[in-house]
N, C-alpha and C. Protein backbone atom coordinates (compact mmCIF):
# COMPACT_ATOMS: atom_id res chain seq x y z
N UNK A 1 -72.18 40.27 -35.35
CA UNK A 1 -70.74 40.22 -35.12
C UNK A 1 -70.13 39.13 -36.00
N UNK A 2 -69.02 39.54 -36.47
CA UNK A 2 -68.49 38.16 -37.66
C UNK A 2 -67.25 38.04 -37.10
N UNK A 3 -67.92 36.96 -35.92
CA UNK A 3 -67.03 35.79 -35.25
C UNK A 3 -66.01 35.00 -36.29
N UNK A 4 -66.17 34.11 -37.37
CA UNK A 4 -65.44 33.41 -38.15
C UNK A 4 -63.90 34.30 -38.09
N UNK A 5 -64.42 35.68 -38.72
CA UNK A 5 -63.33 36.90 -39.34
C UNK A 5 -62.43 37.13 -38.23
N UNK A 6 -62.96 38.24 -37.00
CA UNK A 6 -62.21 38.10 -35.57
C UNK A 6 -61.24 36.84 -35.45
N UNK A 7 -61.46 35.84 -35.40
CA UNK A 7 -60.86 34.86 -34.97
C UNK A 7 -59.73 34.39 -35.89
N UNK A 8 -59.78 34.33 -36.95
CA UNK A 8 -58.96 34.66 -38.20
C UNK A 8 -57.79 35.33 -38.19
N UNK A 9 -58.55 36.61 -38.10
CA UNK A 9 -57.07 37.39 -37.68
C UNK A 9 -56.58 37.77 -36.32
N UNK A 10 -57.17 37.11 -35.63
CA UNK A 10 -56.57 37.24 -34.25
C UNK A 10 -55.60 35.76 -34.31
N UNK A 11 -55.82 34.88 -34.71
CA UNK A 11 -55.09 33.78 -34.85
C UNK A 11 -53.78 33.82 -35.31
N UNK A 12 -53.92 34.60 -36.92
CA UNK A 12 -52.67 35.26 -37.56
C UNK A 12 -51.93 36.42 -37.19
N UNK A 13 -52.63 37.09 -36.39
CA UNK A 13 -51.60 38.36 -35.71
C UNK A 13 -50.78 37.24 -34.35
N UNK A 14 -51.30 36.29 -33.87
CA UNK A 14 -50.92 35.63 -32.88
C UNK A 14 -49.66 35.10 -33.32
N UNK A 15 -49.66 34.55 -34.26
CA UNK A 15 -48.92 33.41 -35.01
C UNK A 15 -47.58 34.11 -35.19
N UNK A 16 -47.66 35.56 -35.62
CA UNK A 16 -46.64 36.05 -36.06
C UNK A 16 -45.27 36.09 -35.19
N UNK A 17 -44.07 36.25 -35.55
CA UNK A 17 -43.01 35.91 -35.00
C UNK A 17 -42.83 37.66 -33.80
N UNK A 18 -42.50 37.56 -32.58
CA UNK A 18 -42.96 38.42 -32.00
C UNK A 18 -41.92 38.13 -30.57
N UNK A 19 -41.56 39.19 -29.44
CA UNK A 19 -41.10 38.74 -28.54
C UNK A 19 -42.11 38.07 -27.42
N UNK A 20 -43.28 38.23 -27.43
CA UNK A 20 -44.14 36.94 -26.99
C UNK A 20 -44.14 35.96 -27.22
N UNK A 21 -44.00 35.55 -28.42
CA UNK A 21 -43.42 33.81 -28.65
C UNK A 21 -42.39 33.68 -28.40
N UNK A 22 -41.28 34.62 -28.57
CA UNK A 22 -39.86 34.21 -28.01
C UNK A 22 -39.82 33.29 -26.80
N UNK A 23 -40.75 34.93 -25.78
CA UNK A 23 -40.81 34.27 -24.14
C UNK A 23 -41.90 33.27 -23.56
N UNK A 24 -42.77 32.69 -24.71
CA UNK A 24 -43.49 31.49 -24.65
C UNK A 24 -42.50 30.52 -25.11
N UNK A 25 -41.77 30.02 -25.98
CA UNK A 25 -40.86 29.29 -26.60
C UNK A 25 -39.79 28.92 -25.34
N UNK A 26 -39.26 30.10 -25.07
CA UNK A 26 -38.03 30.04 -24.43
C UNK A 26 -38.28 29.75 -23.05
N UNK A 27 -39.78 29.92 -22.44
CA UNK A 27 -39.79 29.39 -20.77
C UNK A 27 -40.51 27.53 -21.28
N UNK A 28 -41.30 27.59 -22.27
CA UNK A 28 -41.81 26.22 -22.36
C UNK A 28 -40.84 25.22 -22.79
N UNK A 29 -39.66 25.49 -23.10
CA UNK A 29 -38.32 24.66 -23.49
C UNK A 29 -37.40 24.34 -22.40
N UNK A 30 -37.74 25.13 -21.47
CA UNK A 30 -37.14 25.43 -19.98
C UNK A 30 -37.42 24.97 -19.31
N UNK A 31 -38.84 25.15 -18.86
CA UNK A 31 -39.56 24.51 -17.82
C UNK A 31 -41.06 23.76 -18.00
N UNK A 32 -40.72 23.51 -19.29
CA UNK A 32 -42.39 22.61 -19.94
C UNK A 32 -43.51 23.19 -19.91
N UNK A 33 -44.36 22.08 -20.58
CA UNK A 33 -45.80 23.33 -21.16
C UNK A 33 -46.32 23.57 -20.13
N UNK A 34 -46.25 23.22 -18.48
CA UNK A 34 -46.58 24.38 -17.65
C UNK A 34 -46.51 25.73 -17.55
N UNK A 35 -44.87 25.97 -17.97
CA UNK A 35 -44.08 26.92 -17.81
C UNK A 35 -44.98 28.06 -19.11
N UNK A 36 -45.24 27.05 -20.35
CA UNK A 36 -45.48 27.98 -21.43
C UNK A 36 -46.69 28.08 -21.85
N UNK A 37 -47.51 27.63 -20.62
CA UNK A 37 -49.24 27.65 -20.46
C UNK A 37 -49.12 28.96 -19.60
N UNK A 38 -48.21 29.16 -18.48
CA UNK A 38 -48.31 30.06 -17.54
C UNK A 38 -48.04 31.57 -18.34
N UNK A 39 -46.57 31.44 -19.30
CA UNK A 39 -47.03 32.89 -19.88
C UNK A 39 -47.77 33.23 -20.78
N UNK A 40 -47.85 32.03 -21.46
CA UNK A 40 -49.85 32.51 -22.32
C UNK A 40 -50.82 32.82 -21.64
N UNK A 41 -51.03 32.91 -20.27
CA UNK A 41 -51.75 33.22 -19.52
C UNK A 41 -51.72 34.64 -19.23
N UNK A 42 -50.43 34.97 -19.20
CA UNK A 42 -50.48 36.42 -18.61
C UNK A 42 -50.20 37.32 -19.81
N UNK A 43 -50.15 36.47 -21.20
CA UNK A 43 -50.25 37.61 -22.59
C UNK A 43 -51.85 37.49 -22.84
N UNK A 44 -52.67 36.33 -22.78
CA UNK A 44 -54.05 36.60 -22.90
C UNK A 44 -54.81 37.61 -21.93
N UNK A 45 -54.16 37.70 -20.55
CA UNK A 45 -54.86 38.47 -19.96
C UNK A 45 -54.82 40.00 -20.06
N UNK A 46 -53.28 40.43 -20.89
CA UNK A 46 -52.74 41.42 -20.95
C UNK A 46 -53.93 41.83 -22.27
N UNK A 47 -54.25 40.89 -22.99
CA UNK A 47 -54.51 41.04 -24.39
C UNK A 47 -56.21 41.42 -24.17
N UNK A 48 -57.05 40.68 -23.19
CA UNK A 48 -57.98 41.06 -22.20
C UNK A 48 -57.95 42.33 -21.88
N UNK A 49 -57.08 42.90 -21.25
CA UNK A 49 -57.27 44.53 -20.60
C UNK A 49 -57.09 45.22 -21.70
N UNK A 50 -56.40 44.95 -22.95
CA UNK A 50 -56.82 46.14 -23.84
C UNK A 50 -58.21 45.53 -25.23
N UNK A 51 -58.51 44.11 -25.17
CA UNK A 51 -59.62 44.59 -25.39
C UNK A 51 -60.76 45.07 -24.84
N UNK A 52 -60.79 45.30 -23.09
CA UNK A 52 -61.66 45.98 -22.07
C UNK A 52 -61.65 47.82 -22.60
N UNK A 53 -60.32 47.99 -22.73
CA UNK A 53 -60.32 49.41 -22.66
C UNK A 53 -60.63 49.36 -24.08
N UNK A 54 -60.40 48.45 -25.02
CA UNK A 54 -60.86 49.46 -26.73
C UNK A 54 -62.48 48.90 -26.90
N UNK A 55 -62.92 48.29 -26.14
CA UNK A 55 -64.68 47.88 -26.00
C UNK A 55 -65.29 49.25 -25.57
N UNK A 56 -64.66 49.88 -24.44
CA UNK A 56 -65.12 51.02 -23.38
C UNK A 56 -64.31 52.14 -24.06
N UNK A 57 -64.01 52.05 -25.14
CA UNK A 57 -63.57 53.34 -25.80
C UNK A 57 -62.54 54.21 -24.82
N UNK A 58 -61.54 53.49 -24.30
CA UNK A 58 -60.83 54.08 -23.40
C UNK A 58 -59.05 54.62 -24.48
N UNK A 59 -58.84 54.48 -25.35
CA UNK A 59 -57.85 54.70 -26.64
C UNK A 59 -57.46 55.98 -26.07
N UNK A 60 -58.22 56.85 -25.67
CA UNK A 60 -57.62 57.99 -25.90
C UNK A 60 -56.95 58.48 -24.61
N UNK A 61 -57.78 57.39 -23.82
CA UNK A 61 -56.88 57.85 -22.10
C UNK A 61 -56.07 56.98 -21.78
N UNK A 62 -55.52 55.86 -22.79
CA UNK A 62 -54.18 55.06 -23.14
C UNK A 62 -53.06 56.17 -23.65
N UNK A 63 -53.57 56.53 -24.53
CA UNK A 63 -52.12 57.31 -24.65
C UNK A 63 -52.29 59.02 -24.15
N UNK A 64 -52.93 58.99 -23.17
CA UNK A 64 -53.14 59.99 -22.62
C UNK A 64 -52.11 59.20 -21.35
N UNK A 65 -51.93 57.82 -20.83
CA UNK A 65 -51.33 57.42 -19.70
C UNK A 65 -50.13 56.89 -20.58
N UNK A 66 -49.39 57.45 -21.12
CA UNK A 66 -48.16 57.08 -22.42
C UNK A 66 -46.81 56.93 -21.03
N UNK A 67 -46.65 57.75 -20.48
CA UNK A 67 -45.87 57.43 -19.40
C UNK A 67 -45.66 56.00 -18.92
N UNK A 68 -46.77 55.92 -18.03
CA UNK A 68 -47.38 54.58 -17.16
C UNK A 68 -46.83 53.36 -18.21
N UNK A 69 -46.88 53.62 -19.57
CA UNK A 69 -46.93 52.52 -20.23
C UNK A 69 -45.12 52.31 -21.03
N UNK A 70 -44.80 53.68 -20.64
CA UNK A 70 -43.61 53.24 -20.52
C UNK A 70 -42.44 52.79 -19.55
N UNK A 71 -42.68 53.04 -18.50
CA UNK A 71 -42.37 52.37 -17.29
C UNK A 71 -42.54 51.02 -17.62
N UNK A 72 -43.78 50.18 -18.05
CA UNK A 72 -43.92 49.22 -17.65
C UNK A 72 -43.61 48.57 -19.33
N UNK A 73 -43.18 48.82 -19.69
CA UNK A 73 -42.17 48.49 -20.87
C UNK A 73 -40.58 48.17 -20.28
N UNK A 74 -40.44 49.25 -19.70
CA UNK A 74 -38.65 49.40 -18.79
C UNK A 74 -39.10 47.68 -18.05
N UNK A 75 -39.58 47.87 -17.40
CA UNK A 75 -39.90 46.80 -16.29
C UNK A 75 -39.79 45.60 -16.96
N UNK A 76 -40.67 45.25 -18.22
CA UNK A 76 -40.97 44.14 -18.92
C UNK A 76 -39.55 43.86 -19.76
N UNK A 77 -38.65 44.43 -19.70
CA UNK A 77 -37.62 44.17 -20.63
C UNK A 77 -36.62 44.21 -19.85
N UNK A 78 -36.69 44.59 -18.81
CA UNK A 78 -35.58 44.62 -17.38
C UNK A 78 -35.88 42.88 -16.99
N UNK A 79 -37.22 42.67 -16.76
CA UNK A 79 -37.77 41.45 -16.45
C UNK A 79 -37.01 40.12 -17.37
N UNK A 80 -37.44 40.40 -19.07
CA UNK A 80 -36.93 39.37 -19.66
C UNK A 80 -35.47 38.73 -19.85
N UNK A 81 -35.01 40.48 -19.33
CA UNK A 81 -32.96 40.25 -19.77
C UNK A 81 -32.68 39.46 -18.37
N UNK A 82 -33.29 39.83 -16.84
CA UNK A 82 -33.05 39.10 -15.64
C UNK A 82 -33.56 37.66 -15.74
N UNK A 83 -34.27 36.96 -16.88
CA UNK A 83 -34.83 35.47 -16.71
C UNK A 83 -33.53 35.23 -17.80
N UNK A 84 -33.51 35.67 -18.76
CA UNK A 84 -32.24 35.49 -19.06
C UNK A 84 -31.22 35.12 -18.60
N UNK A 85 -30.73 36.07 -18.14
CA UNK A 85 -29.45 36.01 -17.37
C UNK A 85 -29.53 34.60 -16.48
N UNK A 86 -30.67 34.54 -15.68
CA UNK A 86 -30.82 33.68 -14.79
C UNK A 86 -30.45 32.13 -15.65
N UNK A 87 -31.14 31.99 -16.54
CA UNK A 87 -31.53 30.73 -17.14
C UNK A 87 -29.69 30.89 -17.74
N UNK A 88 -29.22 31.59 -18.25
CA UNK A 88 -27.36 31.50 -18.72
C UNK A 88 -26.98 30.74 -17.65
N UNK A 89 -26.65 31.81 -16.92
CA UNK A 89 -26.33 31.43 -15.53
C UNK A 89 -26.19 29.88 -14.82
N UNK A 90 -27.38 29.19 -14.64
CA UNK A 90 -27.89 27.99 -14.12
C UNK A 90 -26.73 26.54 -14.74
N UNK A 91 -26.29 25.76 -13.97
CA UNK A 91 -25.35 25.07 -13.82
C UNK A 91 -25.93 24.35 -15.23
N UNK A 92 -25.19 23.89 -15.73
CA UNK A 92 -25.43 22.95 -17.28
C UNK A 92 -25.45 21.29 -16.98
N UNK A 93 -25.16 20.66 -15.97
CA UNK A 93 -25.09 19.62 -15.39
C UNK A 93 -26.83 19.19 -14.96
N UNK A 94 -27.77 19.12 -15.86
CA UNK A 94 -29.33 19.07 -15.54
C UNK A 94 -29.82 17.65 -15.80
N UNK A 95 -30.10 16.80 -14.72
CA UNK A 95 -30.50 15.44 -15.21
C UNK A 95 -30.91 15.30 -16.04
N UNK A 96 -32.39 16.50 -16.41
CA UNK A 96 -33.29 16.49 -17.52
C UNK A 96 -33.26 17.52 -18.83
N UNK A 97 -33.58 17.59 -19.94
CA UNK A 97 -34.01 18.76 -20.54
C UNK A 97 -34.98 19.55 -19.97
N UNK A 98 -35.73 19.14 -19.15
CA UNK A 98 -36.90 20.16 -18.69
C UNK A 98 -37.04 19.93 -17.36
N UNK A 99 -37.04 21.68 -16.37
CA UNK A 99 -37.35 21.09 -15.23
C UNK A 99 -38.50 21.86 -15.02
N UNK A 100 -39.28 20.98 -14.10
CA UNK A 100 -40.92 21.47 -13.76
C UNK A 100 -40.79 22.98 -13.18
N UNK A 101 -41.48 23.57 -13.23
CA UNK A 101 -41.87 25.21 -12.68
C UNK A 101 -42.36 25.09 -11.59
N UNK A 102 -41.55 25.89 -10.43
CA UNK A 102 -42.56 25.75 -9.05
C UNK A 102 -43.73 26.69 -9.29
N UNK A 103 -44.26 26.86 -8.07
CA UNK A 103 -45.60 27.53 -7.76
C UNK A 103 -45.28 29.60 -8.46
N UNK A 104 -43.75 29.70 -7.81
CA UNK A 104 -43.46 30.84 -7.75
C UNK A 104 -43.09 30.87 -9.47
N UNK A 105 -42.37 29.82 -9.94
CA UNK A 105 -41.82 30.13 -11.35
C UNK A 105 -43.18 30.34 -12.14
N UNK A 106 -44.21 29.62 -11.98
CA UNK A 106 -45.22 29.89 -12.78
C UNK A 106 -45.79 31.45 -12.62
N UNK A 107 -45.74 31.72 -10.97
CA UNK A 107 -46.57 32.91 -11.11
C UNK A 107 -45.54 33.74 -11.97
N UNK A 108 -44.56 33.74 -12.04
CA UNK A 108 -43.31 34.60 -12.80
C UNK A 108 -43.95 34.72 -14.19
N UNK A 109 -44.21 33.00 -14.68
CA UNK A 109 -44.20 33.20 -15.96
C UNK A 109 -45.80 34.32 -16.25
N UNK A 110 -46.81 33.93 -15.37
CA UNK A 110 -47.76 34.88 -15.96
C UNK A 110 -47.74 36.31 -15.48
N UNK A 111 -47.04 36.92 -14.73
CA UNK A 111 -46.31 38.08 -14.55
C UNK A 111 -45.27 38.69 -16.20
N UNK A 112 -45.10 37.80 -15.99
CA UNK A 112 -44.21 38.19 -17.17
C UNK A 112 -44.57 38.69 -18.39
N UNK A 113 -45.94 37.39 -18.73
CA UNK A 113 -46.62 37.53 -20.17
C UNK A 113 -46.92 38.40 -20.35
N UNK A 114 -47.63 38.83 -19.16
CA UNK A 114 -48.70 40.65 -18.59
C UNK A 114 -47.96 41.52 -18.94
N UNK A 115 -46.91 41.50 -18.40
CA UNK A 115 -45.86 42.65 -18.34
C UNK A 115 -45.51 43.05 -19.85
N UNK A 116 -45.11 41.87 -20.80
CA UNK A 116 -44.82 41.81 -21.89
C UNK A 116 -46.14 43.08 -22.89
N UNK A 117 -47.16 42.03 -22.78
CA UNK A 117 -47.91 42.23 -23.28
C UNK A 117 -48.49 44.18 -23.28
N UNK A 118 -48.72 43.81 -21.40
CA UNK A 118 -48.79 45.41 -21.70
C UNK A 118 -47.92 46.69 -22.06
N UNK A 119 -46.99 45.92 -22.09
CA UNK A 119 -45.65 46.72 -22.34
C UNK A 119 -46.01 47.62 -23.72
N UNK A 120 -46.62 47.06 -24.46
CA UNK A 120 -47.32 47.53 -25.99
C UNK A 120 -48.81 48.42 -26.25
N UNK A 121 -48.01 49.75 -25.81
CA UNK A 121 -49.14 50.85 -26.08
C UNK A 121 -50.00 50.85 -27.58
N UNK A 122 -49.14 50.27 -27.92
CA UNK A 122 -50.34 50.49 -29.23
C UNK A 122 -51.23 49.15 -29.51
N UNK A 123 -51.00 48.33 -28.73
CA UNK A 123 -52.06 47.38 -28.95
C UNK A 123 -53.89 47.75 -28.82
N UNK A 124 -53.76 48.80 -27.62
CA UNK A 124 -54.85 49.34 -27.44
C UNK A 124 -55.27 50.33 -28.67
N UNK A 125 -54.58 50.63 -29.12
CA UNK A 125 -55.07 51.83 -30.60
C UNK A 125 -55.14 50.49 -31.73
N UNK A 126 -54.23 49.39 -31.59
CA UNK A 126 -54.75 48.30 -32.72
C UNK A 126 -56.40 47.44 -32.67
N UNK A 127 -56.55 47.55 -31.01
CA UNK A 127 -57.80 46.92 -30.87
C UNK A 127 -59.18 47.90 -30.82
N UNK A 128 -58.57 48.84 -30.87
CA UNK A 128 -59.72 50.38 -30.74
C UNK A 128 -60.15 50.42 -32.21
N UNK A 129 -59.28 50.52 -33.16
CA UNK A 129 -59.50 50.82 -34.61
C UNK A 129 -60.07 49.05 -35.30
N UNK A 130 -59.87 48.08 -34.75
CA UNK A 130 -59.71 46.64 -34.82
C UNK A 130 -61.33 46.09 -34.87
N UNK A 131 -61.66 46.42 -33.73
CA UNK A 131 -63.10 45.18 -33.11
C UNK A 131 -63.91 46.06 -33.78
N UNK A 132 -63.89 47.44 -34.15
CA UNK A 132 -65.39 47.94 -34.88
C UNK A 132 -65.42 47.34 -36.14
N UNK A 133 -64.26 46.59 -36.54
CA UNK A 133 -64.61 46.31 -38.21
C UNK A 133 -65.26 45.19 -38.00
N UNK A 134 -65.52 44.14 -36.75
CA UNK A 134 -66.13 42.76 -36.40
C UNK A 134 -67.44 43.35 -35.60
N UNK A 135 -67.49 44.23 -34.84
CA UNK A 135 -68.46 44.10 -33.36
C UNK A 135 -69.00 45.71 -33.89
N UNK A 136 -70.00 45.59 -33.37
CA UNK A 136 -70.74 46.93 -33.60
C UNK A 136 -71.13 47.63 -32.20
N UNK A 137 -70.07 48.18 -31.83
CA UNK A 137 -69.80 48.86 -30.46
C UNK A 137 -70.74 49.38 -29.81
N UNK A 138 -71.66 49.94 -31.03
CA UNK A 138 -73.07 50.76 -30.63
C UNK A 138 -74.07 49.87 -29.84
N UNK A 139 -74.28 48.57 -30.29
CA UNK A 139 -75.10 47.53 -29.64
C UNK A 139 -74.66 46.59 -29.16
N UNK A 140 -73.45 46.56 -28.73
CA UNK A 140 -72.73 45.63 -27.97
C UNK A 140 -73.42 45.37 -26.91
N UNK A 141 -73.95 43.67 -26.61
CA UNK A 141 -74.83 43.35 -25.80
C UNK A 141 -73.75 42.52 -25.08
N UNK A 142 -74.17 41.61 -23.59
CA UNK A 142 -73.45 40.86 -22.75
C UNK A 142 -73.03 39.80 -23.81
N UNK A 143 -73.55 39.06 -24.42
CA UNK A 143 -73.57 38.05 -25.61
C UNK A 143 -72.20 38.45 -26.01
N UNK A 144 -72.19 39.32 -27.05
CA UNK A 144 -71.12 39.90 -27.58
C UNK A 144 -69.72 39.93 -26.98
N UNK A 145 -70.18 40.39 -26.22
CA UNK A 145 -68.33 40.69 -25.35
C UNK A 145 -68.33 39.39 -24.76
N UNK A 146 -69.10 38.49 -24.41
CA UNK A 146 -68.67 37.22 -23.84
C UNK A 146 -67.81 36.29 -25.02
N UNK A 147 -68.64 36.59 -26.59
CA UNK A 147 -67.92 35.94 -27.74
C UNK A 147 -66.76 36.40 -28.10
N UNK A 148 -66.67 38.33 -27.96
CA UNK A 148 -65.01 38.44 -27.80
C UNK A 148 -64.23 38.05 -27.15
N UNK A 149 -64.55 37.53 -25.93
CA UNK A 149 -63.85 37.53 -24.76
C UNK A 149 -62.83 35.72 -24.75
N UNK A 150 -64.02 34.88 -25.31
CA UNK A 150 -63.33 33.96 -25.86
C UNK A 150 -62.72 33.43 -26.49
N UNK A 151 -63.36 34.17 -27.96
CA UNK A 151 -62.66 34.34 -29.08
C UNK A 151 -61.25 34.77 -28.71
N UNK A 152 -60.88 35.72 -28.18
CA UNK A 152 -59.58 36.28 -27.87
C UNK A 152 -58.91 35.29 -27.31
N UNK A 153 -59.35 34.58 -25.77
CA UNK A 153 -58.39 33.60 -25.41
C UNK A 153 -58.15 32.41 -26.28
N UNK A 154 -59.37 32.20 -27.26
CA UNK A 154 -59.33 30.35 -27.88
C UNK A 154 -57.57 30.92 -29.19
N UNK A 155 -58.31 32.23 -29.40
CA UNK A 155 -57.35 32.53 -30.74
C UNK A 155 -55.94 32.78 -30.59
N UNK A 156 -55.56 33.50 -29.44
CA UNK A 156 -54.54 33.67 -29.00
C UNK A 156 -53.73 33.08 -28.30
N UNK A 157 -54.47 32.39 -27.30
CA UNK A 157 -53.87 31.27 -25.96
C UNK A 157 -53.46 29.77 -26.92
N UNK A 158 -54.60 29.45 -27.62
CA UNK A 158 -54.13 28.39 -28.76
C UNK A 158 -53.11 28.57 -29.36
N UNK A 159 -52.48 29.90 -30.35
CA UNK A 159 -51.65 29.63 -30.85
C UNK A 159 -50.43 30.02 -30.52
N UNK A 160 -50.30 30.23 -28.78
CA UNK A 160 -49.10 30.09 -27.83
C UNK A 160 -48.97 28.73 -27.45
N UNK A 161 -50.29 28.37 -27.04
CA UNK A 161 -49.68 26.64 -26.71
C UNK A 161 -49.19 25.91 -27.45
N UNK A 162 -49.45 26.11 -28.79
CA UNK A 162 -48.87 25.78 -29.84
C UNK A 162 -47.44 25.75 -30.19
N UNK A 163 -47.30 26.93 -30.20
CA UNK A 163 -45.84 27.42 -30.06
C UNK A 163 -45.09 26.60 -28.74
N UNK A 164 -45.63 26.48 -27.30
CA UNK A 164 -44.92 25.94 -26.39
C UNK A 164 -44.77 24.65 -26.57
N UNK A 165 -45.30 23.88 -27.08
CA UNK A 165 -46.04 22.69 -27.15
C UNK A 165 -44.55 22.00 -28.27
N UNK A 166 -44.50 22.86 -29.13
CA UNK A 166 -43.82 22.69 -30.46
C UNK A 166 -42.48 22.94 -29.38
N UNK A 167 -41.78 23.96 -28.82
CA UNK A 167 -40.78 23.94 -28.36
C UNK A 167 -40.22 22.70 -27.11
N UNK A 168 -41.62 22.69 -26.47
CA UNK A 168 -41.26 21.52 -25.59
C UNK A 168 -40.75 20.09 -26.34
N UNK A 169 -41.27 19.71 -27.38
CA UNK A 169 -40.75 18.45 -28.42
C UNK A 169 -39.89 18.96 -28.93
N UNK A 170 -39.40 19.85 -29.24
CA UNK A 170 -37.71 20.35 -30.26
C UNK A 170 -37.12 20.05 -29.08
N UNK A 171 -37.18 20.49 -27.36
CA UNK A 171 -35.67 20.20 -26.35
C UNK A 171 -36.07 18.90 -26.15
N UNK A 172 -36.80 18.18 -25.69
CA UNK A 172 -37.26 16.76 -25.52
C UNK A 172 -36.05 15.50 -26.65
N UNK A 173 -36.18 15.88 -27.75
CA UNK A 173 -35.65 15.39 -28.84
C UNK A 173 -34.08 15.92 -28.55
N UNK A 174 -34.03 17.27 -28.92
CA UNK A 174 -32.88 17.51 -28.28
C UNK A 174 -31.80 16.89 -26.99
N UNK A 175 -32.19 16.82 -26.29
CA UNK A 175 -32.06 16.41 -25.00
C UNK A 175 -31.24 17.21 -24.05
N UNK A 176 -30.94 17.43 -23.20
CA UNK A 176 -30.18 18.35 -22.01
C UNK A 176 -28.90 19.27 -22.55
N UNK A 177 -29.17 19.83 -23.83
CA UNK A 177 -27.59 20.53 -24.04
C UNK A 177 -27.42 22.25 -24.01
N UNK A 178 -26.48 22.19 -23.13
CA UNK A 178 -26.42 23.93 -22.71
C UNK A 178 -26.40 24.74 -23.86
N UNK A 179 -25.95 24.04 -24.72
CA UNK A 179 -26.35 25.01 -25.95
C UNK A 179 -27.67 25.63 -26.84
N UNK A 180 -28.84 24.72 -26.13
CA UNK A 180 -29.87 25.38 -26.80
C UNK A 180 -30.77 25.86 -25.46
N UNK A 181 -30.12 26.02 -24.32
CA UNK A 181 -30.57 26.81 -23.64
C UNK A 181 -29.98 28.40 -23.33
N UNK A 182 -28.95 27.99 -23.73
CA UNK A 182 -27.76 29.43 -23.76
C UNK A 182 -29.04 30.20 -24.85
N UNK A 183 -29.27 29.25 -26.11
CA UNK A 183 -29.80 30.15 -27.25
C UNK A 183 -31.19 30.41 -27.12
N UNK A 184 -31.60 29.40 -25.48
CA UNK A 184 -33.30 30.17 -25.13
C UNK A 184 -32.61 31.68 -24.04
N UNK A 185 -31.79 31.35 -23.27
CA UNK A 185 -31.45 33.10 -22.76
C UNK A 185 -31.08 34.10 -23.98
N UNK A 186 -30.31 33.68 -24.47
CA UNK A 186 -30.19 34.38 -25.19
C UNK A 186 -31.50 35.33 -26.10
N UNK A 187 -32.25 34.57 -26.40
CA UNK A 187 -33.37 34.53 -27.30
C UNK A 187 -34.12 35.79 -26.15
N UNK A 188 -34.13 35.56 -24.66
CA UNK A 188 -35.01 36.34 -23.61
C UNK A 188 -34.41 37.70 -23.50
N UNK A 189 -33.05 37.67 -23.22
CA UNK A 189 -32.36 38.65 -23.06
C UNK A 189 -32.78 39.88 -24.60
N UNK A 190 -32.10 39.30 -25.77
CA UNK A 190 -32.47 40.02 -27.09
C UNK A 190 -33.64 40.53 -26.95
N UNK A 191 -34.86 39.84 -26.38
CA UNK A 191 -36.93 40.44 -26.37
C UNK A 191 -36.75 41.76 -26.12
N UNK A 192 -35.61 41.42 -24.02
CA UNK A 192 -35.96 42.44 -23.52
C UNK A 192 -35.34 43.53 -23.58
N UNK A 193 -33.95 43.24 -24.53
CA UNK A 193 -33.09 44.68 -24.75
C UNK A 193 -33.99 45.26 -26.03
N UNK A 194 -34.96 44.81 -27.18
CA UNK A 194 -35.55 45.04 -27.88
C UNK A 194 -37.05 45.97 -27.23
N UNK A 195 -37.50 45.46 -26.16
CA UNK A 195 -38.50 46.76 -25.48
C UNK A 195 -37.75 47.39 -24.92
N UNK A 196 -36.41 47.37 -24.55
CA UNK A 196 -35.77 48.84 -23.78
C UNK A 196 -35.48 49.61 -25.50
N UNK A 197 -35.03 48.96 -26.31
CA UNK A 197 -34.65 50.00 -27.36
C UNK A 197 -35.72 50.86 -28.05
N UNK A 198 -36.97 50.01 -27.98
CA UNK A 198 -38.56 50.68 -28.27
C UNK A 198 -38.85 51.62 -28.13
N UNK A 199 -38.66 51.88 -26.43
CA UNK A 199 -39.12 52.59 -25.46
C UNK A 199 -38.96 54.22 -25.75
């Protein structure tokens, strides 16, 4: 298996400008790198279930469930325009630039990532056609899928925290102004009218 390679370009497909970093950016500017640990959590895990199904050669009963996956596209972009709205909404008078995420905001945020994430039927046909050029499916031993399995979170989850990490020091510096939170709803709302227009 050529671990180095995998990780490479899983790093750089990560990196790319995407409505997953939007909604990593825009909750970790919000509610700190809790907030933007929590939806890297639920895009790695999303990113997890379709490399489960393109390991188990399941591609073809993905878009055999093309429906299912558009529903939960509707949902995921209904989801991002309502954190939106919410975060507009919210009084501009905030002691801090950042307020901590409760128990419930976090589970939101990794609800969300999931949602996001799976929202993208073709990720599973990107990772189906993808891991045979690294992993040799035919002899895929426990070993193996344990090194994908990490590889995926170190490559992907890294270069979200990254991203949150980087946004949490741009509002920090910034400091409490409704204007660059208007332009993180804003930023959520645009993701999710962008998976309703997909769809």
């Amino acid at each position: 298996m050529d671990c180095v390679s995998l990780f490479a370009v899983l790093v750089a497909l990560a990196a790319l400008p995407s409505t997953s970093v939007v909604l990593v950016v825009s909750r970790a500017a919000e509610g700190g790198l809790r907030a933007g640990a929590a939806v890297t959590a639920g895009i790695v895990l999303g990113d997890l279930v379709f490399v489960a199904l393109a390991l188990g050669g399941m591609a073809v009963l993905a878009q055999t469930l093309g429906g299912l996956f558009l529903v939960v596209r509707w949902l995921a972009g209904l989801w991002l325009i309502w954190l939106g709205i919410q975060l507009w909404r919210r009084p501009s008078a905030d002691p801090a630039p950042v307020s901590p995420p409760s128990r419930r905001g976090l589970a939101g945020g990794v609800l969300a990532g999931l949602a996001l994430t799976l929202a993208d039927l073709k990720a599973i046909v990107f990772y189906a056609s993808l891991l045979p050029l690294f992993v040799d499916l035919a002899q895929l031993t426990p070993r193996d899928l344990v090194l994908v399995v990490v590889i995926d979170i170190v490559a992907v989850g890294g270069v979200k925290l990254i991203y949150a990490s980087a946004a949490l020091r741009i509002a920090r510096r910034l400091g409490p102004k409704p204007g660059l939170r208007r332009v993180a709803a804003g930023a959520m709302v645009t993701a999710g009218g962008w998976l309703l227009v997909r769809s």
